[in-house]
C-alpha atoms as a PDB file:
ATOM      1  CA  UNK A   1      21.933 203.343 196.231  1.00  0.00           C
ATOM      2  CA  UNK A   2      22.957 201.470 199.494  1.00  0.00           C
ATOM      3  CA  UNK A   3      20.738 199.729 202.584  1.00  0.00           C
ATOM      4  CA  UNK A   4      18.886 202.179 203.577  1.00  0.00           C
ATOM      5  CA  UNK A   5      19.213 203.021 207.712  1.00  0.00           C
ATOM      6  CA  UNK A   6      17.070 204.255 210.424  1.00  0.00           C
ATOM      7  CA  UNK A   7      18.805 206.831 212.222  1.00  0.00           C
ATOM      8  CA  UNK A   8      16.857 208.707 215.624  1.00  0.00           C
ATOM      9  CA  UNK A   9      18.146 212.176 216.321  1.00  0.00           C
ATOM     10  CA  UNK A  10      17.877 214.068 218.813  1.00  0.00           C
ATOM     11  CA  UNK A  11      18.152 218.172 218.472  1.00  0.00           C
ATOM     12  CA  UNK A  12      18.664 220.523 221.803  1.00  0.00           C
ATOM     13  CA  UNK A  13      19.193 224.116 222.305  1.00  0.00           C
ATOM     14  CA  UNK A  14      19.210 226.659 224.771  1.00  0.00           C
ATOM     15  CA  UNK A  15      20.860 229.688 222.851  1.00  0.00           C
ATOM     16  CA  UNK A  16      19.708 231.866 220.087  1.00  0.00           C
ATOM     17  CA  UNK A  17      16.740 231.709 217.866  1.00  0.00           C
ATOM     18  CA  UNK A  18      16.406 228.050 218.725  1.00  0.00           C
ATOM     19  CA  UNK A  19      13.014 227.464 216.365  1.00  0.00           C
ATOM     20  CA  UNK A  20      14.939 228.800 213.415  1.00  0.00           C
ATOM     21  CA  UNK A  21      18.102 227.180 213.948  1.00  0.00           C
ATOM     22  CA  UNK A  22      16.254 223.351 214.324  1.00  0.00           C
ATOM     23  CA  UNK A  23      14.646 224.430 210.550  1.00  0.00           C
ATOM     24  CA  UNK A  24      18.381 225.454 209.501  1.00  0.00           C
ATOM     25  CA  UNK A  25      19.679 221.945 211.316  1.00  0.00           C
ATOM     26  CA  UNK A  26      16.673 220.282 209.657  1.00  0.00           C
ATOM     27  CA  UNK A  27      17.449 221.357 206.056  1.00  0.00           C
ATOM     28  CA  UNK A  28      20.943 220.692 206.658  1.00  0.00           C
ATOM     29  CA  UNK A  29      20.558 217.135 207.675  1.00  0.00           C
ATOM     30  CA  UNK A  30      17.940 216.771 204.980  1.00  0.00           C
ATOM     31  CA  UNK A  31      21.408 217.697 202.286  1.00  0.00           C
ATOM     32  CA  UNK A  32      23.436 215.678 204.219  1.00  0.00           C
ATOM     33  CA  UNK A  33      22.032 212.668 205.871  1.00  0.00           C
ATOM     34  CA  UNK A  34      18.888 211.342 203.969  1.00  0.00           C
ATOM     35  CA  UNK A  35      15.519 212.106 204.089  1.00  0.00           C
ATOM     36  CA  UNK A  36      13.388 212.775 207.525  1.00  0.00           C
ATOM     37  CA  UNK A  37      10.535 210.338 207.652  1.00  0.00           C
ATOM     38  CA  UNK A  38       8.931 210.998 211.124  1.00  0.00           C
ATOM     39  CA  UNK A  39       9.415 214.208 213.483  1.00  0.00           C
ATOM     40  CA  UNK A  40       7.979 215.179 216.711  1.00  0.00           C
ATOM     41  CA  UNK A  41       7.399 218.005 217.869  1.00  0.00           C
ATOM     42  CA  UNK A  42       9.450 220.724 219.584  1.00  0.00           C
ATOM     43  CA  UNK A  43       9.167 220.889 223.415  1.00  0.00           C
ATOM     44  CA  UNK A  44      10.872 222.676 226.066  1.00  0.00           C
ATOM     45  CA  UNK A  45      12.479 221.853 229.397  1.00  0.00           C
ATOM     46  CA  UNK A  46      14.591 223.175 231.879  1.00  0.00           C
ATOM     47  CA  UNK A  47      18.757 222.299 231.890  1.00  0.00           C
ATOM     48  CA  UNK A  48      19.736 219.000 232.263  1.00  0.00           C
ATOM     49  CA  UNK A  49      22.435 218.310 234.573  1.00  0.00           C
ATOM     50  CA  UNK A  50      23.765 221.880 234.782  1.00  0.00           C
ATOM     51  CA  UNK A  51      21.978 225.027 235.886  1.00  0.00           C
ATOM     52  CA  UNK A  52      21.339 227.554 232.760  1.00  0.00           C
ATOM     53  CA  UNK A  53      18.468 230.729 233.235  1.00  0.00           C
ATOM     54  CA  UNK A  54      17.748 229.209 229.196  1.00  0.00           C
ATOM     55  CA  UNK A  55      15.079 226.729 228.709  1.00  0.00           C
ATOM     56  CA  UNK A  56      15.881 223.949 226.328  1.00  0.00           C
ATOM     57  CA  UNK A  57      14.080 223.085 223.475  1.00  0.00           C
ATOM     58  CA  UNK A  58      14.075 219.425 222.180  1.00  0.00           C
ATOM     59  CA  UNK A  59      12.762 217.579 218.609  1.00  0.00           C
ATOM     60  CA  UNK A  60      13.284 214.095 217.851  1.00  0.00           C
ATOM     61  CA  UNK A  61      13.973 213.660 213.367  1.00  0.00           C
ATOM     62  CA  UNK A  62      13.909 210.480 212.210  1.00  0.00           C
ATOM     63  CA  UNK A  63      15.606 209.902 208.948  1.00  0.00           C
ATOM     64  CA  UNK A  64      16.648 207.281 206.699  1.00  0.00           C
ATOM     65  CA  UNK A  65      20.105 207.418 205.335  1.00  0.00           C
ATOM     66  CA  UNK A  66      22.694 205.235 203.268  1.00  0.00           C
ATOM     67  CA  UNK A  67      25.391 206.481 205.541  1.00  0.00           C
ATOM     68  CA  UNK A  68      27.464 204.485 208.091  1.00  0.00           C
ATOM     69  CA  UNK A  69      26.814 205.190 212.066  1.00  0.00           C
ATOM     70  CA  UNK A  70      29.995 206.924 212.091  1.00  0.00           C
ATOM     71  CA  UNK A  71      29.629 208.582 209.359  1.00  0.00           C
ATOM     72  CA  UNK A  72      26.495 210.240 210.358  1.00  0.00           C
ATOM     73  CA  UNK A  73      27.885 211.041 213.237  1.00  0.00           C
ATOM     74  CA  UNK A  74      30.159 213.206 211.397  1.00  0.00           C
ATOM     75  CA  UNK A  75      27.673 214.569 208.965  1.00  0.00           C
ATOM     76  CA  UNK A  76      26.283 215.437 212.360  1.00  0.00           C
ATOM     77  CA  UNK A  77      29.211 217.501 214.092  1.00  0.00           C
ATOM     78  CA  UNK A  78      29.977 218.767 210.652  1.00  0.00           C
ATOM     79  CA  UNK A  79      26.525 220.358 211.055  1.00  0.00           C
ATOM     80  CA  UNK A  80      26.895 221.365 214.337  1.00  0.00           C
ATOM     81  CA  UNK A  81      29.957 223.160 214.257  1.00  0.00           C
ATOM     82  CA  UNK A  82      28.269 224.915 210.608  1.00  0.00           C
ATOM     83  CA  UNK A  83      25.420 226.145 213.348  1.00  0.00           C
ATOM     84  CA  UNK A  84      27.683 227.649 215.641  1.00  0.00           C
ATOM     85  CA  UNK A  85      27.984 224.689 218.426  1.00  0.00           C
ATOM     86  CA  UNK A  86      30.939 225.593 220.297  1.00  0.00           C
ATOM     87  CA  UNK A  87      33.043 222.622 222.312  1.00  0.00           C
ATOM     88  CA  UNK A  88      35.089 223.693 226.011  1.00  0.00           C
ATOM     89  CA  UNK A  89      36.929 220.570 226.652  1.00  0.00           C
ATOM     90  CA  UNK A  90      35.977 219.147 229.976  1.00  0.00           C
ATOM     91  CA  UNK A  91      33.372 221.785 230.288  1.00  0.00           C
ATOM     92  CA  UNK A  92      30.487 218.842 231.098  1.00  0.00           C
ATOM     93  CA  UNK A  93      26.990 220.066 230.398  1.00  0.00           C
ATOM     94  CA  UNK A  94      26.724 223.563 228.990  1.00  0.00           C
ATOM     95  CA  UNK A  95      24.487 225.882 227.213  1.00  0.00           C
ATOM     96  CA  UNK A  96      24.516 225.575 223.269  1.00  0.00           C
ATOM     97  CA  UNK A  97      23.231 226.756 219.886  1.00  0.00           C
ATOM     98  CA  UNK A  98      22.734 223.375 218.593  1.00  0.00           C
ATOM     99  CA  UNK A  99      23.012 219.731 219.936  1.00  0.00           C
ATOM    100  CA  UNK A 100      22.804 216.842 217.621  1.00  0.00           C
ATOM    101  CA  UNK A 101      22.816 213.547 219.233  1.00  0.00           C
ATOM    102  CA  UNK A 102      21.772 209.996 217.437  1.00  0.00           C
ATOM    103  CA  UNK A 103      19.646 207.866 220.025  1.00  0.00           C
ATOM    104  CA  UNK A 104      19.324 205.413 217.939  1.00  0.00           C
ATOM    105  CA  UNK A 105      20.815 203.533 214.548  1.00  0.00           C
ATOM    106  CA  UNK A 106      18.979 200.703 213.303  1.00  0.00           C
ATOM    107  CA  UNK A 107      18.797 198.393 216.141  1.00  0.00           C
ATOM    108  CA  UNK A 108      22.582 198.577 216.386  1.00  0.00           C
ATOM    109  CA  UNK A 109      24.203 198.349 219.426  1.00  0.00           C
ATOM    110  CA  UNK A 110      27.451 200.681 218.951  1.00  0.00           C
ATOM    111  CA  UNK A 111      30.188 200.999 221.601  1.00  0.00           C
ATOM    112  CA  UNK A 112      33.286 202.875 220.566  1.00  0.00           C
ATOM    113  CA  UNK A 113      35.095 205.751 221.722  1.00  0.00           C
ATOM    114  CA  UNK A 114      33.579 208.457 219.292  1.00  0.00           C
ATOM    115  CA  UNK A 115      29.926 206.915 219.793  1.00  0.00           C
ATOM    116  CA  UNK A 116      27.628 204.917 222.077  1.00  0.00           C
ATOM    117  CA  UNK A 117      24.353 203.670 220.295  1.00  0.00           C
ATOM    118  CA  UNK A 118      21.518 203.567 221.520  1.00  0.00           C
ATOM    119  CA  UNK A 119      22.300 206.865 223.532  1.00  0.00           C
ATOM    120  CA  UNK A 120      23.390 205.979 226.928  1.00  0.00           C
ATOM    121  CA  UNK A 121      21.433 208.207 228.793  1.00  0.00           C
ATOM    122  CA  UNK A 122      17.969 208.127 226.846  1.00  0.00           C
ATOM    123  CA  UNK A 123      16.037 206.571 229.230  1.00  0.00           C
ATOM    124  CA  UNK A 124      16.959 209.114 231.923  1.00  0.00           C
ATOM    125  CA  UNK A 125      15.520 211.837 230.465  1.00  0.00           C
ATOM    126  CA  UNK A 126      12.176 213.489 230.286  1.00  0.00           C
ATOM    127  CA  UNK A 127      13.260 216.144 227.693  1.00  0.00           C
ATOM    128  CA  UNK A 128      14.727 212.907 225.267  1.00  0.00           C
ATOM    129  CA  UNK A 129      11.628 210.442 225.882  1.00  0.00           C
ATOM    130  CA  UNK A 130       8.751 212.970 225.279  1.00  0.00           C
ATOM    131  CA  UNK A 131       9.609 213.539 221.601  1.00  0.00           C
ATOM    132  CA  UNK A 132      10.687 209.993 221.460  1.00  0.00           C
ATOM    133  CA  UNK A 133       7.393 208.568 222.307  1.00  0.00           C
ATOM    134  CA  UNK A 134       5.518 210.724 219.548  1.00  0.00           C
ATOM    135  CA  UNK A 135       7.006 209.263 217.320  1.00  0.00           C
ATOM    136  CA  UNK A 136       7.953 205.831 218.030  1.00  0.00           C
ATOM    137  CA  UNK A 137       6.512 204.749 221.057  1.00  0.00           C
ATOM    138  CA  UNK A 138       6.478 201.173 220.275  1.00  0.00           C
ATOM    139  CA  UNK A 139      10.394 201.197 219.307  1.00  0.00           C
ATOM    140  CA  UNK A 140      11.734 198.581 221.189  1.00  0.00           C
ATOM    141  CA  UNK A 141      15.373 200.085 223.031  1.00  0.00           C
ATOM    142  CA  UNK A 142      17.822 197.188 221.747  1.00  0.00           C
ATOM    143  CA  UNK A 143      19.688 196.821 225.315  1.00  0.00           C
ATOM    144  CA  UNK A 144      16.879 197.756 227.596  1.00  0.00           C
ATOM    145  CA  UNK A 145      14.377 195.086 225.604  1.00  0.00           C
ATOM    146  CA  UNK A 146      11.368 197.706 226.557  1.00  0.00           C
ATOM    147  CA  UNK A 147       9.446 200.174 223.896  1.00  0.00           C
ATOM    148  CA  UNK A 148      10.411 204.114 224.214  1.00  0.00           C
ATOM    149  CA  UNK A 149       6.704 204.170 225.940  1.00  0.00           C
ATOM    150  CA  UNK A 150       7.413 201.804 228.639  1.00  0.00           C
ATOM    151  CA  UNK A 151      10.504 203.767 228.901  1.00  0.00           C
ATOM    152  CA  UNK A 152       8.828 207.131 229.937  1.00  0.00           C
ATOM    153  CA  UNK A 153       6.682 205.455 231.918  1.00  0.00           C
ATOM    154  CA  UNK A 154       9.255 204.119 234.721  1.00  0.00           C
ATOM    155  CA  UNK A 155      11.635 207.792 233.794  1.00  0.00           C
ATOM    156  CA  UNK A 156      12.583 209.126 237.186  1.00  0.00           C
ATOM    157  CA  UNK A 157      13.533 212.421 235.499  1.00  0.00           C
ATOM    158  CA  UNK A 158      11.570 215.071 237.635  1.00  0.00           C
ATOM    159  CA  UNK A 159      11.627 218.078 235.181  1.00  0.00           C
ATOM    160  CA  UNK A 160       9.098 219.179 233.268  1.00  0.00           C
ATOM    161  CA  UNK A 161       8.576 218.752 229.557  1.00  0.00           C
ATOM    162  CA  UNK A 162       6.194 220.963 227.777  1.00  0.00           C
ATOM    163  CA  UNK A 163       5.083 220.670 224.048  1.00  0.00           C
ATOM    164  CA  UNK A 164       5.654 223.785 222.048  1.00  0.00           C
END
């Protein structure tokens, strides 16, 4: 058995039976990443950055795994593309079955072209930083040198986050 790392996910979805597809994504990261030691809640929001009638829903997993950042990262899409997440090249923000994103690995700081650790846009929203702050609020963001409740505290996100 190798180190053992602390990776934050992040799951969103506007499409389909969004409850039962974060269980499916949840067992299947359970097979394929490591074992999920902390989870928030779910909670929904409106689109981010793109205008969809669908309302989000968002749940922060926290899970220890022996795997590489990149290599979770493609456990990840591997998962995502299983659930039905469908890619438009150069689409920007669209609606989705399934969005997997890692916020945070260790207290890594990861800048490459196939991932950016922490997340790059964490901070800057409401929908990310709710979840986030159940369950680590005192998780100090390795760049930003503040904890995830500071964070939320000075997010100028304006939408709405409500816990399901």
């Amino acid at each position: 058995m190798g180190q053992k790392n602390l990776v934050v996910i992040l799951l969103g979805a506007n499409l389909g039976d969004k409850k039962q597809t974060f269980l499916t994504v949840e067992e299947l990261l359970n097979q394929h990443i490591g074992d999920c030691v902390n989870k928030s809640s779910i909670y929904s929001s409106q689109a981010w950055g793109f205008e969809s009638p669908q309302e989000f829903y968002n749940q922060v997993l926290v899970y220890e795994t022996e795997f590489s950042a990149h290599e979770t990262l493609l456990r990840c899409q591997a998962i995502e593309n299983k659930c039905g997440r469908v890619r438009h090249e150069n689409a920007g923000y669209e609606d989705r079955t399934i969005d997997i994103d890692i916020l945070y690995f260790n207290n890594d700081i990861i800048d490459s072209d196939d991932l950016v650790v922490p997340h790059p846009l964490l901070h800057k929203r409401r929908f990310t930083m709710e979840p986030l702050c159940e369950v680590l609020p005192n998780y100090v963001h390795p760049i930003l040198l503040q904890t995830n409740e500071k964070l939320l505290q000075t997010c100028l996100d304006p939408n709405e986050v409500h816990k399901i």
